[in-house]
Protein backbone atom coordinates (compact mmCIF):
# COMPACT_ATOMS: atom_id res chain seq x y z
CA UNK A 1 0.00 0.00 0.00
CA UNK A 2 1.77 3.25 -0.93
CA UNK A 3 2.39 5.41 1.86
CA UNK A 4 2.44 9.55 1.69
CA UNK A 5 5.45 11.83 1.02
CA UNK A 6 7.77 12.04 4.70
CA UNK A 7 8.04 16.15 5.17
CA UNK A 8 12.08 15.38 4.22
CA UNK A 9 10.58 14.17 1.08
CA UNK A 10 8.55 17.39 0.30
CA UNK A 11 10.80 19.68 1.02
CA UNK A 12 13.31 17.66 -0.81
CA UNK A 13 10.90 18.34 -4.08
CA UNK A 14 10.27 21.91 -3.31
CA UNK A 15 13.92 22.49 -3.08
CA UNK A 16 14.23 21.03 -5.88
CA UNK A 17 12.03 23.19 -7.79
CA UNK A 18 9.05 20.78 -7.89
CA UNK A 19 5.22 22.02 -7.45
CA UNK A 20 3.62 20.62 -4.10
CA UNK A 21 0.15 20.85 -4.46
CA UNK A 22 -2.81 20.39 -2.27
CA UNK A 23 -4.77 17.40 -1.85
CA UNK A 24 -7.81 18.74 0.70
CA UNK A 25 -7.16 17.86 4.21
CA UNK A 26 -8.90 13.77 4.66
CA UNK A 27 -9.29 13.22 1.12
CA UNK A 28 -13.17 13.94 1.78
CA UNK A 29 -15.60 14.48 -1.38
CA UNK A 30 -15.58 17.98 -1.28
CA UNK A 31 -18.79 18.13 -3.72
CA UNK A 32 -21.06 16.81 -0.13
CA UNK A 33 -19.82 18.63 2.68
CA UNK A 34 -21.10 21.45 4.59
CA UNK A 35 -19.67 25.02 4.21
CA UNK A 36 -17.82 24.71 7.38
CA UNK A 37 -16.10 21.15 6.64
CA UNK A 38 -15.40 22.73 3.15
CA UNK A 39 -13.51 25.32 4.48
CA UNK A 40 -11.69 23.57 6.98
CA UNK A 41 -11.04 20.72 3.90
CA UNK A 42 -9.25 23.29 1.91
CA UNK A 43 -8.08 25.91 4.50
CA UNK A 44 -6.05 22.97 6.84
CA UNK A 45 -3.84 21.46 4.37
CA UNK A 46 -2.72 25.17 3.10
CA UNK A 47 -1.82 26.11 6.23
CA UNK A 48 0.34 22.99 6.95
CA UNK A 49 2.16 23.34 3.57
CA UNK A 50 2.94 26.94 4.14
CA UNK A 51 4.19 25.95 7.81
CA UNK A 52 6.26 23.11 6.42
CA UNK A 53 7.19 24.81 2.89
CA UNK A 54 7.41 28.32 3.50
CA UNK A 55 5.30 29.56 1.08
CA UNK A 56 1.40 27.91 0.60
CA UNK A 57 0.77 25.63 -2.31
CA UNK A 58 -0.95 27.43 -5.89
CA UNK A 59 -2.95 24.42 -6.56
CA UNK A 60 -5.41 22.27 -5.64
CA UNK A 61 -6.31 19.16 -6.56
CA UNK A 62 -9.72 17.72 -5.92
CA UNK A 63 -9.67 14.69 -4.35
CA UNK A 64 -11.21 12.04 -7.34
CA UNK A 65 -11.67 14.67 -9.45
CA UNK A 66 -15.14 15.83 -7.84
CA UNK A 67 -15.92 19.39 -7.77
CA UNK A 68 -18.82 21.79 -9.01
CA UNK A 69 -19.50 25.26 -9.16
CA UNK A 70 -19.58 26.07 -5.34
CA UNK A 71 -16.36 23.90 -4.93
CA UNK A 72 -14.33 25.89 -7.01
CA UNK A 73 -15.50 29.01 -5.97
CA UNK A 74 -14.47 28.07 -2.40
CA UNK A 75 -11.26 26.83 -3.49
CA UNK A 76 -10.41 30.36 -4.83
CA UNK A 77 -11.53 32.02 -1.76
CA UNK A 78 -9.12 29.97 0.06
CA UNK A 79 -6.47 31.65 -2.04
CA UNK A 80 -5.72 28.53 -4.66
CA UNK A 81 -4.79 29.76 -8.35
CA UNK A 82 -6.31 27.03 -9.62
């Protein structure tokens, strides 16, 4: 079972000159959850990369591709690019 990215390996990529993107914060549908667990889906996992990065991630990447109108728009609230 593949396991996630240690933070050695992230940084390791950023250095590097790699893009680490975000992945919402459980991996959660984002399409069926309130406006409160949608913010804290795509606010949490900015944060951390910031903290552990120094700078937050551009993108987003919905987790199995789901996402609508209200999705996206929430997603560029947080402050992704895209």
């Amino acid at each position: 079972h593949p396991r996630p990215l240690s933070l050695a390996q992230l940084r390791s990529l950023a250095d590097a000159g790699h893009e680490v993107g975000a992945h919402g914060s459980s991996h959660a549908l984002l399409v069926g959850l309130s406006p409160t667990e949608l913010e804290r889906e795509l606010r949490e996992p900015r944060e951390r990369l910031e903290g552990w990065l120094g700078a937050p991630p551009r993108g987003l990447c919905y987790p199995n591709g789901d996402a609508d109108t209200r999705v996206a728009e929430a997603a560029r609230q947080a402050g992704y690019a895209y």
